[in-house]
N, C-alpha and C. Protein backbone atom coordinates (compact mmCIF):
# COMPACT_ATOMS: atom_id res chain seq x y z
N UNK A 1 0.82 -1.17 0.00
CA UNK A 1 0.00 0.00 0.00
C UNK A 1 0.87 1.25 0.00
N UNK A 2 1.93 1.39 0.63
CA UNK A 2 3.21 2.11 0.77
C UNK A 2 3.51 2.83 -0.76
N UNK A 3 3.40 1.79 -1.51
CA UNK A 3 4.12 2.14 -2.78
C UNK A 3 3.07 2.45 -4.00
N UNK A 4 1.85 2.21 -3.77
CA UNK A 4 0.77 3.14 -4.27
C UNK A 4 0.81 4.33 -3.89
N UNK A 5 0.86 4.44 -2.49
CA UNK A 5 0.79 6.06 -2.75
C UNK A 5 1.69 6.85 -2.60
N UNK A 6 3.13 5.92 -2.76
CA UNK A 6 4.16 7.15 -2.98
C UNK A 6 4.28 7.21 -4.53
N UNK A 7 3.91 6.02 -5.69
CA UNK A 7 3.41 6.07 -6.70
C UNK A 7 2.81 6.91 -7.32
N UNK A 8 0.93 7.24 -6.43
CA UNK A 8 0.56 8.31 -6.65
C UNK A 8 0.65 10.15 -6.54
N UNK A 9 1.57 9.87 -5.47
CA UNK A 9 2.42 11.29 -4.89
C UNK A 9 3.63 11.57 -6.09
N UNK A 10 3.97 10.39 -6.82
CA UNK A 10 4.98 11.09 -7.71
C UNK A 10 4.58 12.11 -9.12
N UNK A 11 3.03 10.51 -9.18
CA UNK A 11 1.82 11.42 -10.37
C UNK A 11 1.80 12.56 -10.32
N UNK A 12 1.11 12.91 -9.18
CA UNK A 12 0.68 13.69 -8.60
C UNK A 12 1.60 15.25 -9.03
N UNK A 13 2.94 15.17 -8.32
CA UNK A 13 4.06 16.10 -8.22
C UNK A 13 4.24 16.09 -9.54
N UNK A 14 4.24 15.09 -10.59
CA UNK A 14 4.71 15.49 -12.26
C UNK A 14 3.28 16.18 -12.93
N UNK A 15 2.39 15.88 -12.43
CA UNK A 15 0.94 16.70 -13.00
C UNK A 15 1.00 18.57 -12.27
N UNK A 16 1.10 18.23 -11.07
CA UNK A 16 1.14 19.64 -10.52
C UNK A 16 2.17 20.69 -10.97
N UNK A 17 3.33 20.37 -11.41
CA UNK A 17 4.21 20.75 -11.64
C UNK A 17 4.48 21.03 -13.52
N UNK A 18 4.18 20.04 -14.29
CA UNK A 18 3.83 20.08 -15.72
C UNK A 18 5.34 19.96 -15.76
N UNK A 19 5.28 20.47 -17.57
CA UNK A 19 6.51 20.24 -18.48
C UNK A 19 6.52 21.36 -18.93
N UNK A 20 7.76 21.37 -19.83
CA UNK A 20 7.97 22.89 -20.53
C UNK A 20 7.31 22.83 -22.05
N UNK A 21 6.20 22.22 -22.63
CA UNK A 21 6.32 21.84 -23.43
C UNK A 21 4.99 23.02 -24.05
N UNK A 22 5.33 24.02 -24.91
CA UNK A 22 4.33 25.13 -25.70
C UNK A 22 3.55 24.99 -26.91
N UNK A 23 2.59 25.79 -26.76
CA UNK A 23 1.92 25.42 -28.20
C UNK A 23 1.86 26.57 -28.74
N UNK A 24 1.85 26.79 -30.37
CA UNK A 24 1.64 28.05 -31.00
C UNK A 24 1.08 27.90 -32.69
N UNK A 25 0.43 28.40 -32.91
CA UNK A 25 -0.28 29.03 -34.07
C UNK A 25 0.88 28.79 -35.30
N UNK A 26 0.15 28.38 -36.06
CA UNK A 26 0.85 29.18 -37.44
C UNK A 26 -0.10 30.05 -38.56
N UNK A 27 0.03 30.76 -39.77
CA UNK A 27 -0.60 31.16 -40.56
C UNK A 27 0.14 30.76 -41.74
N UNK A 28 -1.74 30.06 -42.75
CA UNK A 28 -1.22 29.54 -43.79
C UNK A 28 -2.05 31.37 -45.06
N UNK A 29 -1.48 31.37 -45.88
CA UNK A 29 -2.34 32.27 -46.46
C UNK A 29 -1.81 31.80 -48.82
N UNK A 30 -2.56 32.13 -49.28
CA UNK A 30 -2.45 31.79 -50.60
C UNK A 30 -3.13 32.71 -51.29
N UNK A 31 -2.84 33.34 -52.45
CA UNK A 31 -3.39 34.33 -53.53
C UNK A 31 -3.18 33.50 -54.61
N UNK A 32 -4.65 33.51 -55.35
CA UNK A 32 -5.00 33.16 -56.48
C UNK A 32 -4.75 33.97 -57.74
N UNK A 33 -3.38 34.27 -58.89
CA UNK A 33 -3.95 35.48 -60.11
C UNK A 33 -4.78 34.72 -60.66
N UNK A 34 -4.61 35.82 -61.91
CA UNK A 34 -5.03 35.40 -63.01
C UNK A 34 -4.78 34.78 -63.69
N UNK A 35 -5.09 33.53 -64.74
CA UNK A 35 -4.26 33.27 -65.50
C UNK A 35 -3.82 34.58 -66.85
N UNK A 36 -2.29 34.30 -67.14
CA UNK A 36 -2.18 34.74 -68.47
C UNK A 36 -2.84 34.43 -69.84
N UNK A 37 -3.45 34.99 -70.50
CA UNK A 37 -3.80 34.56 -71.97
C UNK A 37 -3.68 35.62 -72.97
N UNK A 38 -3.21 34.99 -74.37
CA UNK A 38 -3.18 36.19 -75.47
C UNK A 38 -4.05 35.03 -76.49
N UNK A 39 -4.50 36.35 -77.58
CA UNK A 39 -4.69 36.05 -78.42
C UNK A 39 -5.32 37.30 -79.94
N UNK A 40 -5.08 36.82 -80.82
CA UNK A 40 -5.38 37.57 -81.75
C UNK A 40 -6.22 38.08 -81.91
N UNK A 41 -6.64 39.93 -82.01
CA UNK A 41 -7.22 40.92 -81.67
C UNK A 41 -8.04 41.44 -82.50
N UNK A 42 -8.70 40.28 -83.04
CA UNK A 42 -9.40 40.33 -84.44
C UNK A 42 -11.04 41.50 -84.38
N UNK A 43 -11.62 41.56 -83.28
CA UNK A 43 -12.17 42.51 -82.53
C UNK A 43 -12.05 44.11 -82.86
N UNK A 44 -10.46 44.05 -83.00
CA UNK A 44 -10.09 45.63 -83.11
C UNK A 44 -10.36 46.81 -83.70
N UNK A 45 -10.85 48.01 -83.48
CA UNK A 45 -11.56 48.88 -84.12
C UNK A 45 -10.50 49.82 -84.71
N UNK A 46 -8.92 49.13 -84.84
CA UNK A 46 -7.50 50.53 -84.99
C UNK A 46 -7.59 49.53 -86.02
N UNK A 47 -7.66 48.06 -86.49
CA UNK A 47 -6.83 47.02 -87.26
C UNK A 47 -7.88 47.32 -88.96
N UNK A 48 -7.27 47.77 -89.84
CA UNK A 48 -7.95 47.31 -90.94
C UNK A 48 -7.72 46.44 -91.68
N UNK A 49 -6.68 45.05 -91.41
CA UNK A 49 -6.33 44.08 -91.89
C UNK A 49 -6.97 42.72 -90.70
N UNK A 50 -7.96 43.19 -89.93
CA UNK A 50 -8.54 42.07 -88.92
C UNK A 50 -7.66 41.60 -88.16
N UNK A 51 -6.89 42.23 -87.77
CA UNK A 51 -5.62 41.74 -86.61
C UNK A 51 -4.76 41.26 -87.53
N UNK A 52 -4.75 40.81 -88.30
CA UNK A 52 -3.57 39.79 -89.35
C UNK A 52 -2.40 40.43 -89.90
N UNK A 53 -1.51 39.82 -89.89
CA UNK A 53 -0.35 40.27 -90.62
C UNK A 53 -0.39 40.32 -91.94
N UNK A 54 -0.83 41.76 -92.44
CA UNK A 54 -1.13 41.63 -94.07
C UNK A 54 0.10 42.30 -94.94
N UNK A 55 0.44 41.89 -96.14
CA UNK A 55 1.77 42.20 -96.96
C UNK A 55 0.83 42.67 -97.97
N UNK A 56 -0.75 42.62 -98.12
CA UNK A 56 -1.40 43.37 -99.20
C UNK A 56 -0.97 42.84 -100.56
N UNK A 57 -1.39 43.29 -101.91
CA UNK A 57 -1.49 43.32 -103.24
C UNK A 57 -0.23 43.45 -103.95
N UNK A 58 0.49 42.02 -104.00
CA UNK A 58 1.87 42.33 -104.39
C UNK A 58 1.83 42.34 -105.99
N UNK A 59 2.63 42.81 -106.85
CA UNK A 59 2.81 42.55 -108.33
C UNK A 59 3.98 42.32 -108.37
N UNK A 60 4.63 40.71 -108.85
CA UNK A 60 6.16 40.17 -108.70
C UNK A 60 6.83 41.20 -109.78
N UNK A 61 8.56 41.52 -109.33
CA UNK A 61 9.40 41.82 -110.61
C UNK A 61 10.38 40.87 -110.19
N UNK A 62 11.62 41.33 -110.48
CA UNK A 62 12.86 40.39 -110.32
C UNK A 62 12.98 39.71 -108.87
N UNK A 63 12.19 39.99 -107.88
CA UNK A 63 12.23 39.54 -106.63
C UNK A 63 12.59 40.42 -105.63
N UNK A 64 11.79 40.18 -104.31
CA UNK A 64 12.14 41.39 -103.64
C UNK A 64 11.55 41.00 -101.94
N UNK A 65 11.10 42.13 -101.45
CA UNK A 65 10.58 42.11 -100.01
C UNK A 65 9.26 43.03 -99.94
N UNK A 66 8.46 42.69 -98.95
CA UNK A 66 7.79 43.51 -98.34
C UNK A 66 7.58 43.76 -97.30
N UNK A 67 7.90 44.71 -96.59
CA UNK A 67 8.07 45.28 -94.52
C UNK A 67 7.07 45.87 -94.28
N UNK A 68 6.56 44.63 -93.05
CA UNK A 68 5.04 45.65 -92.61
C UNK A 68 6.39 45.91 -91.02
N UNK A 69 6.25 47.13 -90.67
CA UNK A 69 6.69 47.40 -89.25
C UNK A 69 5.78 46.85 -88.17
N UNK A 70 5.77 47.27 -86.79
CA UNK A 70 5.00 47.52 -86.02
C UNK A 70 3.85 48.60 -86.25
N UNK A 71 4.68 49.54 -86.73
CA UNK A 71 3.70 50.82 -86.73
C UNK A 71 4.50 51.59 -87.70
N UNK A 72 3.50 52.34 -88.53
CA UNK A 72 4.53 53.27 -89.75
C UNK A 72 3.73 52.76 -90.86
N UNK A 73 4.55 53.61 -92.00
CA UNK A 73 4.26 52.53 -93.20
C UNK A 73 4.88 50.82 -94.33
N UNK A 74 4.62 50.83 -94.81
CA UNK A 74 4.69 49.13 -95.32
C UNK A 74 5.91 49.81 -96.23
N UNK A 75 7.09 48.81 -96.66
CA UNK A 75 7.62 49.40 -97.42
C UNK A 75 7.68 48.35 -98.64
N UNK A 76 8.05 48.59 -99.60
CA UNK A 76 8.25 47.19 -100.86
C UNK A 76 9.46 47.67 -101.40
N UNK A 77 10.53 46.63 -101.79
CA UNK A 77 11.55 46.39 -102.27
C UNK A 77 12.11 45.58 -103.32
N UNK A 78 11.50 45.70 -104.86
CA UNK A 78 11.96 45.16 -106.01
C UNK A 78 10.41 44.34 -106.33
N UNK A 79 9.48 44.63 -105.69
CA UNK A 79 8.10 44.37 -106.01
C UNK A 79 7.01 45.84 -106.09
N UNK A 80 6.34 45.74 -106.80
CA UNK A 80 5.06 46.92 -106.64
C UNK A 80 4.27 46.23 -105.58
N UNK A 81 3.62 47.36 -104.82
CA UNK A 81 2.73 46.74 -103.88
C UNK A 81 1.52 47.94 -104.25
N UNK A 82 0.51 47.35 -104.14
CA UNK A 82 -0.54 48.16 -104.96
C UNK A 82 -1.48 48.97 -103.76
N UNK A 83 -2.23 49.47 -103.84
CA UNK A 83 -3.34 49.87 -102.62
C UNK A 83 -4.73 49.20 -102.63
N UNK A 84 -4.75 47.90 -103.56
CA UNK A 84 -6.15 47.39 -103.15
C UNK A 84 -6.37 46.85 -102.26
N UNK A 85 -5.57 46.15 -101.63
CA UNK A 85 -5.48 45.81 -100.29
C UNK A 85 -4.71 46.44 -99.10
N UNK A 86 -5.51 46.23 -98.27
CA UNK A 86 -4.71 46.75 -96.70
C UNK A 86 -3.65 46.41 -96.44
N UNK A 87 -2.48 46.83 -95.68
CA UNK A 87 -1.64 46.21 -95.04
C UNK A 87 -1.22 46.38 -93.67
N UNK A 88 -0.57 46.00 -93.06
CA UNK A 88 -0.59 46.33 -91.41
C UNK A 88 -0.03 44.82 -90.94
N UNK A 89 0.23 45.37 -89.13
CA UNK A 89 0.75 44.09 -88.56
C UNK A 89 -0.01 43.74 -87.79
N UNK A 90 0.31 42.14 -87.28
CA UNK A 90 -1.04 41.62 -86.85
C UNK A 90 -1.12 42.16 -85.58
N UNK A 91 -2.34 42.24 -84.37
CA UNK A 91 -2.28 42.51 -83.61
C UNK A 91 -2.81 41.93 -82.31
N UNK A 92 -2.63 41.71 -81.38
CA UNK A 92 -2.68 40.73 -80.20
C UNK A 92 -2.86 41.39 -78.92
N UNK A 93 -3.59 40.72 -78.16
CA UNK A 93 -4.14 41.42 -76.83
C UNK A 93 -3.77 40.26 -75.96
N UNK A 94 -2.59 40.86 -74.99
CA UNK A 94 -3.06 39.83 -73.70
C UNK A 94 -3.19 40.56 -72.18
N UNK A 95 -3.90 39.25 -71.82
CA UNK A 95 -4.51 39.97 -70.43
C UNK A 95 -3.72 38.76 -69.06
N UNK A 96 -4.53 39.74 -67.84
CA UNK A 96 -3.64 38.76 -66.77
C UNK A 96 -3.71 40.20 -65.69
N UNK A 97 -3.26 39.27 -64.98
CA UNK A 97 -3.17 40.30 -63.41
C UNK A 97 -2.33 41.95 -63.69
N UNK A 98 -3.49 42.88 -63.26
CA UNK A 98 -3.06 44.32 -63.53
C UNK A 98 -1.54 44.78 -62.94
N UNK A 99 -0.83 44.88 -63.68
CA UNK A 99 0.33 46.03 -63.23
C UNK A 99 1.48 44.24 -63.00
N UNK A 100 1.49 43.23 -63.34
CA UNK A 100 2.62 42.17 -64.13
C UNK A 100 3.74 42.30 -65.29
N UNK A 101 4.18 41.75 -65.10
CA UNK A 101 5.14 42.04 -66.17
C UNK A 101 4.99 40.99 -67.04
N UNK A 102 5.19 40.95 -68.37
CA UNK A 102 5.24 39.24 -69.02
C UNK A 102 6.48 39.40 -69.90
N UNK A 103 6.47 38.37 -70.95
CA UNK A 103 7.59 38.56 -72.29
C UNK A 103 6.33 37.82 -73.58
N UNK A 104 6.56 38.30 -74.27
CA UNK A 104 5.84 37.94 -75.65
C UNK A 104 7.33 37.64 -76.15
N UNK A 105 6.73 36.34 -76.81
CA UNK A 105 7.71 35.54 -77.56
C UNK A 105 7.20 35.26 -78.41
N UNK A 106 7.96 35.85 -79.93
CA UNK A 106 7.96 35.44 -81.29
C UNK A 106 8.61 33.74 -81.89
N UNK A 107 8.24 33.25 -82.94
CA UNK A 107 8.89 32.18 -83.30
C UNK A 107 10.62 33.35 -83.62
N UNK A 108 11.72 32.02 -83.52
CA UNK A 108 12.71 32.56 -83.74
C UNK A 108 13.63 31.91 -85.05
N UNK A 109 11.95 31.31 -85.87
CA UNK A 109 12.76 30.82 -87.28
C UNK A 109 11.57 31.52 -88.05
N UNK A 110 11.75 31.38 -89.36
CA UNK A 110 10.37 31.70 -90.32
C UNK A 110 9.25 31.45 -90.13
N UNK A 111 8.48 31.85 -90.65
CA UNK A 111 6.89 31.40 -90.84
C UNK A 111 7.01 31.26 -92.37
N UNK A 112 5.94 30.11 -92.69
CA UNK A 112 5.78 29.99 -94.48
C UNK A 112 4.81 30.11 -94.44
N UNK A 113 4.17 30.71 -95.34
CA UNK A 113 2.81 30.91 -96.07
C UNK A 113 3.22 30.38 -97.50
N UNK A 114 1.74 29.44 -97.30
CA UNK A 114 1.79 28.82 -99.07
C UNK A 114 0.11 29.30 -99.53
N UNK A 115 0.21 28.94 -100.94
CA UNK A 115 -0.51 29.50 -101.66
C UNK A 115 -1.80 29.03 -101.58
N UNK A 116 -3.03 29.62 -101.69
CA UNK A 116 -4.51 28.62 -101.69
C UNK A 116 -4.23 27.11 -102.68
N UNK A 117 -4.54 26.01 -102.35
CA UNK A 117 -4.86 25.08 -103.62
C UNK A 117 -3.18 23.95 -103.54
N UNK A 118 -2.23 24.60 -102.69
CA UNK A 118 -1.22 24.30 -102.39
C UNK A 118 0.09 24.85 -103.48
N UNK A 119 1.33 24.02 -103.17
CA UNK A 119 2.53 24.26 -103.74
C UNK A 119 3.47 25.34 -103.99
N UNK A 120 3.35 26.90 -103.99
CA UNK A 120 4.22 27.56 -103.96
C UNK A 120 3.81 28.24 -102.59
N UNK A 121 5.22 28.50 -101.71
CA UNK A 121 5.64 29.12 -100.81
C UNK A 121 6.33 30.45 -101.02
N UNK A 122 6.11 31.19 -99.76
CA UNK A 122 7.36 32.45 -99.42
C UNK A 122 6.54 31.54 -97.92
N UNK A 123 8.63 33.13 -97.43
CA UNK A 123 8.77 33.08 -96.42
C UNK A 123 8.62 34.40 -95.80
N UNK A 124 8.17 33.93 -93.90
CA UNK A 124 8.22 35.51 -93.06
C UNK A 124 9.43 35.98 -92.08
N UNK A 125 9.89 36.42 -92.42
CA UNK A 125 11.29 36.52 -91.53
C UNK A 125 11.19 37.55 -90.76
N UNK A 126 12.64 37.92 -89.89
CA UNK A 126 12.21 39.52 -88.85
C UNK A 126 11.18 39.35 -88.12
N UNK A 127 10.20 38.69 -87.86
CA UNK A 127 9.07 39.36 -86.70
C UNK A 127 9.54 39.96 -85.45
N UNK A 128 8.43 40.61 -85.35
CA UNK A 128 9.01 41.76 -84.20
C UNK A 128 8.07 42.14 -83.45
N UNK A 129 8.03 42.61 -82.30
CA UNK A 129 6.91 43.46 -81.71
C UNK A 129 6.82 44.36 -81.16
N UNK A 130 5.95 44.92 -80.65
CA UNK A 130 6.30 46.23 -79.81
C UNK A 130 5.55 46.14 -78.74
N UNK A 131 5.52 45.58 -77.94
CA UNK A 131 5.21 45.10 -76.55
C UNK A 131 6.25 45.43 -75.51
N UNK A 132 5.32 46.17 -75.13
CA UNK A 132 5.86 46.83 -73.43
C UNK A 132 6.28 45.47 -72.56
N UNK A 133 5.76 44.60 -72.80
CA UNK A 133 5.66 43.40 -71.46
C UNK A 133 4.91 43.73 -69.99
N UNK A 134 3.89 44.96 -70.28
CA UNK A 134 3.59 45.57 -69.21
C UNK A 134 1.88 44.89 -68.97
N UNK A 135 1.42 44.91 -68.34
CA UNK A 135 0.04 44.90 -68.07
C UNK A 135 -0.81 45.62 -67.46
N UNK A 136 -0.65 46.88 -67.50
CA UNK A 136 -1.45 48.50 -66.93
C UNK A 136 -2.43 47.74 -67.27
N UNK A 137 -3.49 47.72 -66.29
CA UNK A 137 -5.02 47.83 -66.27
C UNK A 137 -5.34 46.56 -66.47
N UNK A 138 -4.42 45.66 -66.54
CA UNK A 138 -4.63 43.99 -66.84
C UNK A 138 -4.56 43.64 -67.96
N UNK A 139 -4.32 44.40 -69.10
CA UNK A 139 -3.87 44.05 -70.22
C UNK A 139 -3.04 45.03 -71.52
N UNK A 140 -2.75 44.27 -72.44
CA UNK A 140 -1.78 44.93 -73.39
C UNK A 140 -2.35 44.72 -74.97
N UNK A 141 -2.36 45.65 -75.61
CA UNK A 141 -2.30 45.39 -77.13
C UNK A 141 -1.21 45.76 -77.94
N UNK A 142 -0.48 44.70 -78.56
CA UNK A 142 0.85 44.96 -78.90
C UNK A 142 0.61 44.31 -80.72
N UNK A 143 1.65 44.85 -81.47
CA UNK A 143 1.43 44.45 -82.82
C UNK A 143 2.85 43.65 -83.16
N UNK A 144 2.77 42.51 -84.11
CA UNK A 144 3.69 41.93 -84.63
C UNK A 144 3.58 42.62 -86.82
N UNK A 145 5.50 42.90 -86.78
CA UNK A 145 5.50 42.85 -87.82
C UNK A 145 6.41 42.09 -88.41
N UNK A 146 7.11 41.80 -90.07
CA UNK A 146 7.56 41.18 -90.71
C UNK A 146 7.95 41.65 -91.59
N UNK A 147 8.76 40.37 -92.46
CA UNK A 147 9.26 40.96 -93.77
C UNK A 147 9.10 39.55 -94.73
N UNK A 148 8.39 39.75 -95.76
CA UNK A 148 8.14 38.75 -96.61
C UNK A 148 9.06 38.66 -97.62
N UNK A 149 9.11 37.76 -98.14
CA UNK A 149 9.79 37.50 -99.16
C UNK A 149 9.47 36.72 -100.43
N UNK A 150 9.87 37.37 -101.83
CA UNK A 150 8.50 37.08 -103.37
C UNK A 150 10.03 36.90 -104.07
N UNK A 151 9.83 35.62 -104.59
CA UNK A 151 10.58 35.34 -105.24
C UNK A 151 10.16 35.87 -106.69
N UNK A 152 11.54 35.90 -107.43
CA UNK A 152 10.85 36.37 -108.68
C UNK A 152 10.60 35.44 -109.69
N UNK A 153 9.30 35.88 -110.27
CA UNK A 153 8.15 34.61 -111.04
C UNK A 153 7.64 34.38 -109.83
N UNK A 154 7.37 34.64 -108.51
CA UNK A 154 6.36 34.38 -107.69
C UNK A 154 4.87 33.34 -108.17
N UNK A 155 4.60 32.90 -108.19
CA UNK A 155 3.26 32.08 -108.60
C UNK A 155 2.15 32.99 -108.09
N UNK A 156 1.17 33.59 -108.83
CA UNK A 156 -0.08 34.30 -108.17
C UNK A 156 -0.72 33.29 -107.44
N UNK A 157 -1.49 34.29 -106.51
CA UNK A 157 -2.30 33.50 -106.04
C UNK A 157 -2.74 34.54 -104.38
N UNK A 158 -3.76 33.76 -103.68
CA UNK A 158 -3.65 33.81 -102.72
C UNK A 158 -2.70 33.00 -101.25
N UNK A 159 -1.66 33.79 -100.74
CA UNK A 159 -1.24 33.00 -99.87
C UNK A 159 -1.59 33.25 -98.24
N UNK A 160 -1.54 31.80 -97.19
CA UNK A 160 -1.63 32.11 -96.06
C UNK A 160 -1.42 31.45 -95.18
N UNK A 161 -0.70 31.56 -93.90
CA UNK A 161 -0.17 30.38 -92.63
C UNK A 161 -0.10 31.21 -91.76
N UNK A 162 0.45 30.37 -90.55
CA UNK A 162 0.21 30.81 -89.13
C UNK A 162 1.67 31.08 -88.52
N UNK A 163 1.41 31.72 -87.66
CA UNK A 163 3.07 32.18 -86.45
C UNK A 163 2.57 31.57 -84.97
N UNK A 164 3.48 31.41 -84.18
CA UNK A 164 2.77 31.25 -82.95
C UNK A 164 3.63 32.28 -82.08
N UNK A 165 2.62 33.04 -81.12
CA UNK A 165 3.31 34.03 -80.28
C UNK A 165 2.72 33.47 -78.96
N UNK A 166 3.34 32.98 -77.82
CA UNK A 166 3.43 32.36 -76.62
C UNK A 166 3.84 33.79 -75.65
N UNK A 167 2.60 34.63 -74.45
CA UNK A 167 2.97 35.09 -73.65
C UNK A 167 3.28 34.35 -72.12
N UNK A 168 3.95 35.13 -71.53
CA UNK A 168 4.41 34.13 -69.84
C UNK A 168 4.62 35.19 -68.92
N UNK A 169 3.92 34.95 -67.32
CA UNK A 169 4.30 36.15 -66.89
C UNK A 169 6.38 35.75 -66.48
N UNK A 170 6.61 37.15 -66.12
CA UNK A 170 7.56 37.40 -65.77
C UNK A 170 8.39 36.71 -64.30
């Protein structure tokens, strides 16, 4: 009986007395953006080529170029370029969390455009843009331009293909 209750007297003294042992809080917290997305700004009430990268109404000579800039005018080089058609660079809107930074990325080889019906090609070389990488107000409208290239004897026709421009935030 002795040793029960010096047993319980030891309980006792380790309960009354405790341990050093603390507890404390943590904080978890998480922010959701936006996602990034672009895409071609076909919408646009500035674009008279429908957002697209247009080289307009070429007439082949010995071979040459045609430069749409960002902004400015189109220039032609050893081709006539006529005014029945528009020309201009294409133009692209992306959006995403206000006041981000991103990068717009051009392909960093050609683009080909071939002809309706198939078989003759040119190429788009130079693309360029003029993108801030900024996102004031949650988004950006930035233009891509180029420089085509008409071989001479070009094949008439209508030609047309795609670029891919990939934005990311920063």
């Amino acid at each position: 009986m002795k040793k029960n209750i010096l047993a319980l007297a030891g309980m006792a003294a380790v309960l009354a007395f405790g341990s050093d042992a603390y507890a404390a809080t943590g904080t978890a917290t998480a922010t959701i953006g936006t996602a990034i997305s672009i895409s071609q700004n076909t919408g646009s009430q500035t674009s008279s080529t429908n957002a697209e990268l247009a080289f307009g109404h070429i007439i082949p000579g010995p071979g040459g170029t045609v430069t749409v800039p960002t902004s400015g005018t189109t220039t032609a080089s050893g081709v006539t370029l006529t005014t029945q058609l528009p020309t201009g660079p294409a133009e692209f809107k992306v959006t995403g969390d206000t006041g981000k930074s991103y990068t717009a990325t051009l392909p960093s080889t050609t683009a080909t455009i071939t002809k309706a019906g198939g078989g003759a090609t040119m190429t788009v070389t130079g693309l360029s843009s003029d993108s801030t990488g900024s996102l004031a107000g949650g988004e950006e409208i930035f233009h891509v331009g180029g420089v085509l290239t008409i071989a001479a004897g070009q094949a008439a026709g209508v030609y047309s293909g795609t670029f891919t421009v990939n934005a990311a935030y920063n």
